[in-house]
N, C-alpha and C. Protein backbone atom coordinates (compact mmCIF):
# COMPACT_ATOMS: atom_id res chain seq x y z
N UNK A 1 -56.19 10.33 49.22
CA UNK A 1 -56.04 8.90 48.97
C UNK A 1 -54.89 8.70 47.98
N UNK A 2 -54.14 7.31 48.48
CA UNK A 2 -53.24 7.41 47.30
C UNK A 2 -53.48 6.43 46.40
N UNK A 3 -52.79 6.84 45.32
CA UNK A 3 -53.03 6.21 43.98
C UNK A 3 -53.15 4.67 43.93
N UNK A 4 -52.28 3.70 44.86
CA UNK A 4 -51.99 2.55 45.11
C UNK A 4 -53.69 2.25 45.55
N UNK A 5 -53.97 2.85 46.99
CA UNK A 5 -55.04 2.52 47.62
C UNK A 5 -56.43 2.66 46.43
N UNK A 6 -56.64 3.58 45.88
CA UNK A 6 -57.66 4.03 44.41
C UNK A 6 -57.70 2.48 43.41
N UNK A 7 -56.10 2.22 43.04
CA UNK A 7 -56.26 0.97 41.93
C UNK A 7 -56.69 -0.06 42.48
N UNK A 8 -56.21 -0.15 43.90
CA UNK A 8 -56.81 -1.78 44.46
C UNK A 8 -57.90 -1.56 44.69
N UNK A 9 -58.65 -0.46 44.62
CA UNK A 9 -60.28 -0.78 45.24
C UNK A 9 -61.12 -0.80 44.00
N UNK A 10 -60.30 -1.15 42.39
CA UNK A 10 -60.57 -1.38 41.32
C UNK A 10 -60.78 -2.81 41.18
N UNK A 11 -59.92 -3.85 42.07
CA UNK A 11 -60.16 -5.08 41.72
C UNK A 11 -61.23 -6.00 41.45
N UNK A 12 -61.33 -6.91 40.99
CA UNK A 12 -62.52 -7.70 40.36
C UNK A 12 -63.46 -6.42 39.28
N UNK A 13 -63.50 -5.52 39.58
CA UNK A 13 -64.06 -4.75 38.22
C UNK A 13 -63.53 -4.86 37.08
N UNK A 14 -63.92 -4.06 35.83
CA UNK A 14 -63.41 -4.18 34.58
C UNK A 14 -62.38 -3.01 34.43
N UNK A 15 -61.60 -2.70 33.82
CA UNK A 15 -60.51 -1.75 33.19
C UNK A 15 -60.09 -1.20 32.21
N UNK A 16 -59.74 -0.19 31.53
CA UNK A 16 -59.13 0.21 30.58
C UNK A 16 -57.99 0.75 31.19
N UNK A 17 -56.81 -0.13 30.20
CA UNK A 17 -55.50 0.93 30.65
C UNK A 17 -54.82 0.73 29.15
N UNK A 18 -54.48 2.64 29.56
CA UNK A 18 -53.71 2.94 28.59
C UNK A 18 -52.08 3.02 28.65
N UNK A 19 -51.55 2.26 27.49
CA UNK A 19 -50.10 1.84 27.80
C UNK A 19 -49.45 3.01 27.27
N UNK A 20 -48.01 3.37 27.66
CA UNK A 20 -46.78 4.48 27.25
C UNK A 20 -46.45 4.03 25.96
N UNK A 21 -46.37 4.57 25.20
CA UNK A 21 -45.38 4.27 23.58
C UNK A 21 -46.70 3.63 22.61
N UNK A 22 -47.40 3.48 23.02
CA UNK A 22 -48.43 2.49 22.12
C UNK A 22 -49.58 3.14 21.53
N UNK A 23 -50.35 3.27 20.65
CA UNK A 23 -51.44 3.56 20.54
C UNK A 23 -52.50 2.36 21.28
N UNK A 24 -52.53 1.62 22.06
CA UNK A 24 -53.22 0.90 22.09
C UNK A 24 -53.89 0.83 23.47
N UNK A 25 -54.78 0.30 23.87
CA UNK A 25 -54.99 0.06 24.75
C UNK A 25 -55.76 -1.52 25.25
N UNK A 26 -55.46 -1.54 26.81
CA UNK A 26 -56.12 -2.88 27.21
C UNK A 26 -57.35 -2.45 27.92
N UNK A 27 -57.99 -3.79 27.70
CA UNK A 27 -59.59 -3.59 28.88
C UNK A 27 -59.30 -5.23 29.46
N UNK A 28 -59.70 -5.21 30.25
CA UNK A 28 -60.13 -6.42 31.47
C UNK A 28 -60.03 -6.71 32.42
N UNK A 29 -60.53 -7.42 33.34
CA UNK A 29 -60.80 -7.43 34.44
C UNK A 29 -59.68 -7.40 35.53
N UNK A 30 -59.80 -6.77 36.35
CA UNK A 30 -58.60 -6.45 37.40
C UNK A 30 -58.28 -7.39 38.30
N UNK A 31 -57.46 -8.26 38.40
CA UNK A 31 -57.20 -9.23 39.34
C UNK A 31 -56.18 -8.90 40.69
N UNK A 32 -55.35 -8.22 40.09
CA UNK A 32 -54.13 -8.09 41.46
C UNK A 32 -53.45 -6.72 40.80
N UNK A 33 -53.05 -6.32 41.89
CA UNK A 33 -52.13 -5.04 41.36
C UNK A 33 -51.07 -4.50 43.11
N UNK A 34 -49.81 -4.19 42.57
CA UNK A 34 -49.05 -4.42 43.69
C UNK A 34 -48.41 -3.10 44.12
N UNK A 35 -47.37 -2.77 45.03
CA UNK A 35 -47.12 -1.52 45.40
C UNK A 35 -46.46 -0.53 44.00
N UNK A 36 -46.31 -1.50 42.73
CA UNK A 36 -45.18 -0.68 42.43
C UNK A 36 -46.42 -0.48 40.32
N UNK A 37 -47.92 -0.84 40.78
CA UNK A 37 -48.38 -0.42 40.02
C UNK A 37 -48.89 -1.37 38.84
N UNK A 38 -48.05 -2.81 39.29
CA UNK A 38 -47.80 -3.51 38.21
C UNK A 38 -49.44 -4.21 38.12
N UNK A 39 -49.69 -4.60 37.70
CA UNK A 39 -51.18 -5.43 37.04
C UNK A 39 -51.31 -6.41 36.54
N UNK A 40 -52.29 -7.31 37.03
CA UNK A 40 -52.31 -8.08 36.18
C UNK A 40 -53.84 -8.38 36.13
N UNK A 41 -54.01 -8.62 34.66
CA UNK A 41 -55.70 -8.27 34.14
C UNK A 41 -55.79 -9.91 33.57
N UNK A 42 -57.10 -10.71 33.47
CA UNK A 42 -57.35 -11.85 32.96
C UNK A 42 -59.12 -10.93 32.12
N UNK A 43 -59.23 -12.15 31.25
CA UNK A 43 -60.41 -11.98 30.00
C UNK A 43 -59.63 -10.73 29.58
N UNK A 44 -58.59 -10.39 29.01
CA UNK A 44 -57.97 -8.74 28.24
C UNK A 44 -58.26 -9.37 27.05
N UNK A 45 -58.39 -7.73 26.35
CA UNK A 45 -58.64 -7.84 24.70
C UNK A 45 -57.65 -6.51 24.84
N UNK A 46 -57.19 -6.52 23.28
CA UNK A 46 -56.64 -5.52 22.83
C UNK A 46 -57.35 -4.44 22.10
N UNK A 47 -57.35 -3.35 22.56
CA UNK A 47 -57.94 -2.55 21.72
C UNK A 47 -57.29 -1.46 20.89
N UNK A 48 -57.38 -1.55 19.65
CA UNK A 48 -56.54 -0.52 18.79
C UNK A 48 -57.49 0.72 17.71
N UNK A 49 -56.62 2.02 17.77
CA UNK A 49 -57.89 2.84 17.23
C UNK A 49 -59.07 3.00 17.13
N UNK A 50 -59.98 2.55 18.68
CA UNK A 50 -60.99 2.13 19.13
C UNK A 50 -61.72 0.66 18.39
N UNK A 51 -60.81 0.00 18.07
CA UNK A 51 -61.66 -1.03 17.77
C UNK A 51 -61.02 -2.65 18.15
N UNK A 52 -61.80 -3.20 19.39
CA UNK A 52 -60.94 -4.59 19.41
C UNK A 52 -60.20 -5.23 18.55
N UNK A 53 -59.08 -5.72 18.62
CA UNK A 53 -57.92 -5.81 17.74
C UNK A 53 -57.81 -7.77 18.04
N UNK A 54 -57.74 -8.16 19.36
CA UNK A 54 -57.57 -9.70 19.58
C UNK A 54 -57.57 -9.96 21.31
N UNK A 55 -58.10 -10.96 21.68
CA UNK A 55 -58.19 -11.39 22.85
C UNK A 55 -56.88 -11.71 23.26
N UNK A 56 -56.19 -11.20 24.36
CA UNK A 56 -54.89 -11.65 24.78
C UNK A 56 -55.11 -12.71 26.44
N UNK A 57 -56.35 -12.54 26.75
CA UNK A 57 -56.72 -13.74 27.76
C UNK A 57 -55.91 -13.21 29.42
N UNK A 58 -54.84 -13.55 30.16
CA UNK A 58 -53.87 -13.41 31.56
C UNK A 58 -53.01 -12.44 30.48
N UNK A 59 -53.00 -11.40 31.88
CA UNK A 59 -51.80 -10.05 31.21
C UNK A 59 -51.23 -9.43 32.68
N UNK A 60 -50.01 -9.66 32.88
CA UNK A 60 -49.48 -8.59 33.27
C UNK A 60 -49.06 -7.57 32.80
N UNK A 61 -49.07 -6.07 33.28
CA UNK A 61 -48.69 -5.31 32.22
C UNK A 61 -48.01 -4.11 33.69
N UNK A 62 -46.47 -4.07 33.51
CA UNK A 62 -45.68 -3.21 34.82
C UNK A 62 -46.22 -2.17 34.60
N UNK A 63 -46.17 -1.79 35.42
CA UNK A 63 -46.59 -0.39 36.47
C UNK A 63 -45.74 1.12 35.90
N UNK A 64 -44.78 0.85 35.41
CA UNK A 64 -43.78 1.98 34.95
C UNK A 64 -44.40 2.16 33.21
N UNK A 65 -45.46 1.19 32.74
CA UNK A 65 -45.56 1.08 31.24
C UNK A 65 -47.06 1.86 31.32
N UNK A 66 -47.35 2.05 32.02
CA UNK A 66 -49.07 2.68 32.36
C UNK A 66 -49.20 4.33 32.15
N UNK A 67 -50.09 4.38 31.31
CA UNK A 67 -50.22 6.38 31.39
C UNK A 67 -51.60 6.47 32.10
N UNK A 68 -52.62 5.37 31.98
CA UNK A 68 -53.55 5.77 32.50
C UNK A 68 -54.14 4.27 32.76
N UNK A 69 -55.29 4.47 34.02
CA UNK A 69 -55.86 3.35 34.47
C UNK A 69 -57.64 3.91 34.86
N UNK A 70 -58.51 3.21 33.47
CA UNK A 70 -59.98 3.38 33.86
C UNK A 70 -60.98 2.62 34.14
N UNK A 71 -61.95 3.29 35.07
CA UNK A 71 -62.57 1.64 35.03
C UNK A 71 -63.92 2.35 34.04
N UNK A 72 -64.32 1.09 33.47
CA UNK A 72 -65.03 0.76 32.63
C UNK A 72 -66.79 0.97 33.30
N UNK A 73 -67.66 0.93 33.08
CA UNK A 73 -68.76 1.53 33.63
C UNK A 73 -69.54 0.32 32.98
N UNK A 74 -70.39 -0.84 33.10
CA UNK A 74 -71.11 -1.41 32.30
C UNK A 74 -72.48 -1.87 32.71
C-alpha cells in the first residue's frame, strides 16, 4: 500500500503529526490530504514538550514539512 492511499484512509479520524525543524507537534482531526502529502487538519492544538501549548483551530500544514503522521487512538 502506498503511503498516499494509508493517509487518506486516516480522514475524519484524529492525528498527530510531527513537523521537520520543530520540536513541536500537531494533533487534529484529518480533513483532506492530497497527492503531494499536504494536510489540512481543523479543531488542531499545538503541542509542545508534551504539553498543549494553544489551539490553532483550520491548519494546513505541506506535505514536504512532515516527519511523521499518527493517528491518535481514543
Amino acid at each position: 500500500m502506498f503511503p498516499n492511499e494509508k493517509v487518506q484512509g486516516l480522514i475524519g479520524s484524529k492525528v498527530q503529526v510531527e513537523m521537520k525543524g520543530e520540536k513541536c507537534t500537531l494533533e487534529g482531526i484529518l480533513e483532506s490530504v492530497d497527492d503531494y502529502l499536504n494536510l489540512h487538519l481543523v479543531n488542531t492544538t499545538e503541542i509542545i514538550d508534551g504539553e498543549r501549548a494553544r489551539a490553532l483551530g483550520s491548519v494546513v500544514v505541506r506535505g514536504n514539512n512532515i516527519i511523521l503522521i499518527n493517528p491518535v487512538n481514543e
